[in-house]
Protein backbone atom coordinates (compact mmCIF):
# COMPACT_ATOMS: atom_id res chain seq x y z
CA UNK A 1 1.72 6.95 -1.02
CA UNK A 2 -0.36 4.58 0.52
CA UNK A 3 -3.08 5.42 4.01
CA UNK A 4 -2.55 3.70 7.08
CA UNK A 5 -6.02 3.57 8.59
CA UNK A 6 -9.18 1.76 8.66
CA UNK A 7 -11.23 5.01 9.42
CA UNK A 8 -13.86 5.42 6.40
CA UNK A 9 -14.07 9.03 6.90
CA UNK A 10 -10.81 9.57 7.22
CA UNK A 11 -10.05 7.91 3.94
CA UNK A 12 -13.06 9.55 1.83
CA UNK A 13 -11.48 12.72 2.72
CA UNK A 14 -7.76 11.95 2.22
CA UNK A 15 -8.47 10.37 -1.20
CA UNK A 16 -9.89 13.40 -2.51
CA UNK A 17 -6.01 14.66 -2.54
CA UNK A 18 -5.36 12.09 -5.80
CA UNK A 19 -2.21 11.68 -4.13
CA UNK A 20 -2.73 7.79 -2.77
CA UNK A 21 -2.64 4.59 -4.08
CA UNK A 22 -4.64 2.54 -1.72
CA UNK A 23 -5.21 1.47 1.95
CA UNK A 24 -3.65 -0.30 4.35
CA UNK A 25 -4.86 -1.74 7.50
CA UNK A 26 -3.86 -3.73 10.28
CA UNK A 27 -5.87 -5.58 13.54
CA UNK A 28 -4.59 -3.01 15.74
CA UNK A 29 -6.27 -0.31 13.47
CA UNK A 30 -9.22 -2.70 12.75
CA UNK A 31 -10.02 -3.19 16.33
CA UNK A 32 -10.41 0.38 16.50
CA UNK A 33 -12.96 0.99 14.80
CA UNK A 34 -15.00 -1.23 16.85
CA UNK A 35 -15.86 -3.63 13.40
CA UNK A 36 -15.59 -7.34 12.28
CA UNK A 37 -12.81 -7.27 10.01
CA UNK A 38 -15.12 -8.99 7.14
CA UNK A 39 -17.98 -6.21 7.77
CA UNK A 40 -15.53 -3.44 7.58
CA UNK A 41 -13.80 -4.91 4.70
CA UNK A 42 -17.04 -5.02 2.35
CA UNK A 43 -17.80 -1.24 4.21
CA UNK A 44 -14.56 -0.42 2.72
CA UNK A 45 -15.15 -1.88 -0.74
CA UNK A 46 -17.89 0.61 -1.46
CA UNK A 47 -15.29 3.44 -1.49
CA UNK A 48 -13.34 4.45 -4.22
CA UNK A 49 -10.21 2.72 -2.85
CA UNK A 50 -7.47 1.98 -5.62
CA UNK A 51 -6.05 -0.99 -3.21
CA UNK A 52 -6.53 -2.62 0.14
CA UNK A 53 -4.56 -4.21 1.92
CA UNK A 54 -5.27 -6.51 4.88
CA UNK A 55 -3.19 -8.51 7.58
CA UNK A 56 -3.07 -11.84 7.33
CA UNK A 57 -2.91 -13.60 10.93
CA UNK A 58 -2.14 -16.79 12.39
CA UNK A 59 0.60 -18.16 14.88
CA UNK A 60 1.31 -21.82 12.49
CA UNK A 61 2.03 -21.97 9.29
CA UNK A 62 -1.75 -23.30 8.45
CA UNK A 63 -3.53 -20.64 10.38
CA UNK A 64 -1.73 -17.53 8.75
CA UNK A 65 -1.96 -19.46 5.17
CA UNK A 66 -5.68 -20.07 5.28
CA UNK A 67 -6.33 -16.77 6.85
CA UNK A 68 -4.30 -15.03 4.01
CA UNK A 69 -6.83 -16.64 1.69
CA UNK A 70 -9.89 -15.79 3.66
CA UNK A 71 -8.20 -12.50 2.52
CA UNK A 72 -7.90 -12.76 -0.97
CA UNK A 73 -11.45 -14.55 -1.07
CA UNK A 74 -13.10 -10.99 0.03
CA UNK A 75 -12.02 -9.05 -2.86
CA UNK A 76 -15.17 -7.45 -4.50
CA UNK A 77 -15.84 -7.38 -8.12
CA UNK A 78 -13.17 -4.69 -9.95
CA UNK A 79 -11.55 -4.35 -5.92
CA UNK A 80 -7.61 -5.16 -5.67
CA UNK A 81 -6.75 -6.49 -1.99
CA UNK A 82 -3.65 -7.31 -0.81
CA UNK A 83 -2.30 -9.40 1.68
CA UNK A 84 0.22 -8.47 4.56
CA UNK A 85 2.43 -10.71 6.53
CA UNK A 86 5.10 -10.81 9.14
CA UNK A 87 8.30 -11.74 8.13
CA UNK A 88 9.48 -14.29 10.39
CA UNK A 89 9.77 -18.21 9.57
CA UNK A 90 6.48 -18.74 9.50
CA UNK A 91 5.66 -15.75 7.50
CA UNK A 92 8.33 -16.32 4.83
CA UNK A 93 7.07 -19.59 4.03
CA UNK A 94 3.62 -18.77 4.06
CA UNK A 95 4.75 -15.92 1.50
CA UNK A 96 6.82 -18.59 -1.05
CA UNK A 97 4.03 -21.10 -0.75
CA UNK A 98 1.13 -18.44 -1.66
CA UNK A 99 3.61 -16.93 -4.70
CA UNK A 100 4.00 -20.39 -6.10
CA UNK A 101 -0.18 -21.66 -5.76
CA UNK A 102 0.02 -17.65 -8.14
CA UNK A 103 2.17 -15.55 -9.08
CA UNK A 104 -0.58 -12.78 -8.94
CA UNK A 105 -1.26 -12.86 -5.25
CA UNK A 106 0.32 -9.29 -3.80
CA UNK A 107 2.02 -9.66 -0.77
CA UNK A 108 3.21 -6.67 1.63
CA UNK A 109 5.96 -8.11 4.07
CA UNK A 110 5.47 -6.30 7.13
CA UNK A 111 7.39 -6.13 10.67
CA UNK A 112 10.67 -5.64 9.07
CA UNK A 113 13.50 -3.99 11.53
CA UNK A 114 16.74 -5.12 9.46
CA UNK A 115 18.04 -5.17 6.00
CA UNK A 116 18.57 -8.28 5.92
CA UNK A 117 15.03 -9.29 7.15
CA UNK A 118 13.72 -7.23 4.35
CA UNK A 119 16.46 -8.57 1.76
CA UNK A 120 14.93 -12.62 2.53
CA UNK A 121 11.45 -10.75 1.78
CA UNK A 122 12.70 -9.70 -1.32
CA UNK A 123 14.13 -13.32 -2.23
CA UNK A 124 10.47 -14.70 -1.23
CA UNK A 125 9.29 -12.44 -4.09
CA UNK A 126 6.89 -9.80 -1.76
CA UNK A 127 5.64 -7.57 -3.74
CA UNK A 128 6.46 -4.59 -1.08
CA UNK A 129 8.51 -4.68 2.35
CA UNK A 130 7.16 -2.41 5.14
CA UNK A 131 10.38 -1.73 7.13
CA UNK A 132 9.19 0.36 10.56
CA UNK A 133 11.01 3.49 10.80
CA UNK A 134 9.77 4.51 14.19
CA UNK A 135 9.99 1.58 16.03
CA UNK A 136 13.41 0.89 14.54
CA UNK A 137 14.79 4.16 15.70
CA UNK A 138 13.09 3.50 19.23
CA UNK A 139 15.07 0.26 19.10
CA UNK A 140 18.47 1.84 18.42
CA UNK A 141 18.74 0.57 15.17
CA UNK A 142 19.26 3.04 12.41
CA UNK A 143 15.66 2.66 9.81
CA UNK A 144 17.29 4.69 6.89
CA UNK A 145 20.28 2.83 6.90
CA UNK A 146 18.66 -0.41 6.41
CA UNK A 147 16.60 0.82 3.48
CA UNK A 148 19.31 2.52 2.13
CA UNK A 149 20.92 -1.03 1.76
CA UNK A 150 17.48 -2.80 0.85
CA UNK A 151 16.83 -0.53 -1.97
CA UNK A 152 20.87 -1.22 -3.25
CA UNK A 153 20.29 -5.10 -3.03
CA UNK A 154 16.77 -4.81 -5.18
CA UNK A 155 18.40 -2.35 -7.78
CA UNK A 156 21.47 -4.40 -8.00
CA UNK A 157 19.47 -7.44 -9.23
CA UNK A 158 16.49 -6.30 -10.47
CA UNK A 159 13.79 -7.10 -8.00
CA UNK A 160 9.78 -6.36 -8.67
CA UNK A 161 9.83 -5.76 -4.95
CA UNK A 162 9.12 -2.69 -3.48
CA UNK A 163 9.77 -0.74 -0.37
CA UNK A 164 7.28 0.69 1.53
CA UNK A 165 7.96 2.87 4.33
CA UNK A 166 6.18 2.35 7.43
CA UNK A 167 5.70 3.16 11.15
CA UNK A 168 5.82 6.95 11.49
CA UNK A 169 5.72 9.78 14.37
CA UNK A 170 6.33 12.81 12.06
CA UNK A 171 6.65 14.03 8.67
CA UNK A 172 10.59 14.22 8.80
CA UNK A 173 10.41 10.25 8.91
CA UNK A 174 8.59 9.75 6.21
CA UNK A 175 10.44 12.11 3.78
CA UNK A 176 14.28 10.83 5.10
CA UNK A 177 12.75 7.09 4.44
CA UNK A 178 12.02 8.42 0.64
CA UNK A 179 15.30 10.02 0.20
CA UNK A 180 16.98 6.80 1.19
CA UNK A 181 15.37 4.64 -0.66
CA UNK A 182 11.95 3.82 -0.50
CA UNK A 183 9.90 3.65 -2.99
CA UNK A 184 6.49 4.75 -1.17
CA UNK A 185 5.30 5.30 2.32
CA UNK A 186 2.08 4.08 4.02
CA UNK A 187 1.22 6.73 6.73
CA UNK A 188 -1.46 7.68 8.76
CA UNK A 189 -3.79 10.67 8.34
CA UNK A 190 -2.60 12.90 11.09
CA UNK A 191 0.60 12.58 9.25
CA UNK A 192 -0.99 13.33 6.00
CA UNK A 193 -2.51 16.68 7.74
CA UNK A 194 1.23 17.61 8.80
CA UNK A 195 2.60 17.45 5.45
CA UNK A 196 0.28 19.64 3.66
CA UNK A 197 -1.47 22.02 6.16
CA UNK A 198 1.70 23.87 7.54
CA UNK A 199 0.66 26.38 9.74
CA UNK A 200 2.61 29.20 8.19
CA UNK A 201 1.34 28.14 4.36
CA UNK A 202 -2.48 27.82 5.98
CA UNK A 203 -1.69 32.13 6.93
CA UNK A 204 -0.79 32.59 3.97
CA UNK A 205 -3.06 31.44 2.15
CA UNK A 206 -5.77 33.05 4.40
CA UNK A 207 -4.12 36.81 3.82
CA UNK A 208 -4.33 35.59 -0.09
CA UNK A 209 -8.10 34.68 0.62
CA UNK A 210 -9.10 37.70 2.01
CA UNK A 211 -7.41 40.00 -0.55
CA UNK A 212 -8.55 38.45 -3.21
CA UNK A 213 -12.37 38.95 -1.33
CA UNK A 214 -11.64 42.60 -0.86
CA UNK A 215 -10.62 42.44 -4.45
CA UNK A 216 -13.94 41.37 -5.54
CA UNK A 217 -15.98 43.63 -3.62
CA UNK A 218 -13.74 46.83 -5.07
């Protein structure tokens, strides 16, 4: 599972779970936080964060190519960062260009709302494809579906690429988009609350709690 924030308290307390593999961000979240992306970026880097992984931006080919490696250029010492871009024209070839200057670079294609949008991500050799769940199923188009078929054409011929989940409202969307398919999920921490602090396990636990103190005190 991967965190969809730029919030450094939020993350320092979600990555005390063990459960995620890394960050990911986006200018939208970014802006949030009131922060120049750079400044937040090294902020970031002094966390314990497996992976981070940053959106690349630009409206021409040149602009989202030399931001992607302003990107890759602010990797710390021992940090992984990754790049994400939106998979249109533009983005695709940005993506084939960067995997043939290396191999190495990891790429997260992102804005995906169709199999076979993802599938042409796949081709260009991403390294994960964010299809958006939500937003699909606000647009009428059926999110678990279209990973069910993007997982089938990756299997079938052996792909490196993986899907990763994106664009949530609730907890039911993120586990339906791992039973179809995907291989991992990138959600954001209010999401992360709902899956493990269920109201009726958080009683029970409390009853257990305060047993187990009159227990001691017997």
């Amino acid at each position: 599972m991967f965190l969809d924030t730029a919030n450094t308290e939020r993350i320092e307390k979600a990555l005390q779970s063990g459960i995620f593999q890394g960050i990911t961000t986006n200018p939208t979240l970014l802006l949030k936080e009131r922060e120049n992306r750079e400044q937040k970026v090294e902020e970031l880097f002094t966390k314990d964060i497996p992976f981070l992984f940053i959106q690349a931006v630009g409206s021409t080919f040149n602009e989202l190519y030399e931001d992607a490696h302003r990107i890759y250029s602010l990797a710390a010492e021992g940090k992984k960062i990754g790049v994400k871009i939106s998979l249109d024209q533009t983005g695709l070839s940005v993506i084939s260009k960067l995997k043939q200057e290396n191999p190495d670079y990891t790429i997260l294609g992102t804005a995906i709302y169709s199999a076979d949008q993802a599938i042409l991500g796949a081709l260009a050799q991403c390294d994960y494809l964010a299809p958006y769940v939500n937003r699909m199923s606000t647009h009428g188009i059926d999110p678990y579906d279209a990973i069910e078929k993007t997982r089938a054409f990756i299997d079938s011929r052996n792909l490196n690429t993986k899907i990763m989940g994106a664009s949530f409202k609730n907890s039911q969307q993120v586990i339906q988009a791992l039973t179809s398919g995907a291989h991992t999920a990138t959600i954001p921490y209010d999401i992360y609350v709902q899956m493990i602090d269920k109201e009726i396990a958080l009683s029970a636990i409390d009853v257990f709690n305060q047993h187990g103190y009159e227990l001691r005190g017997s």
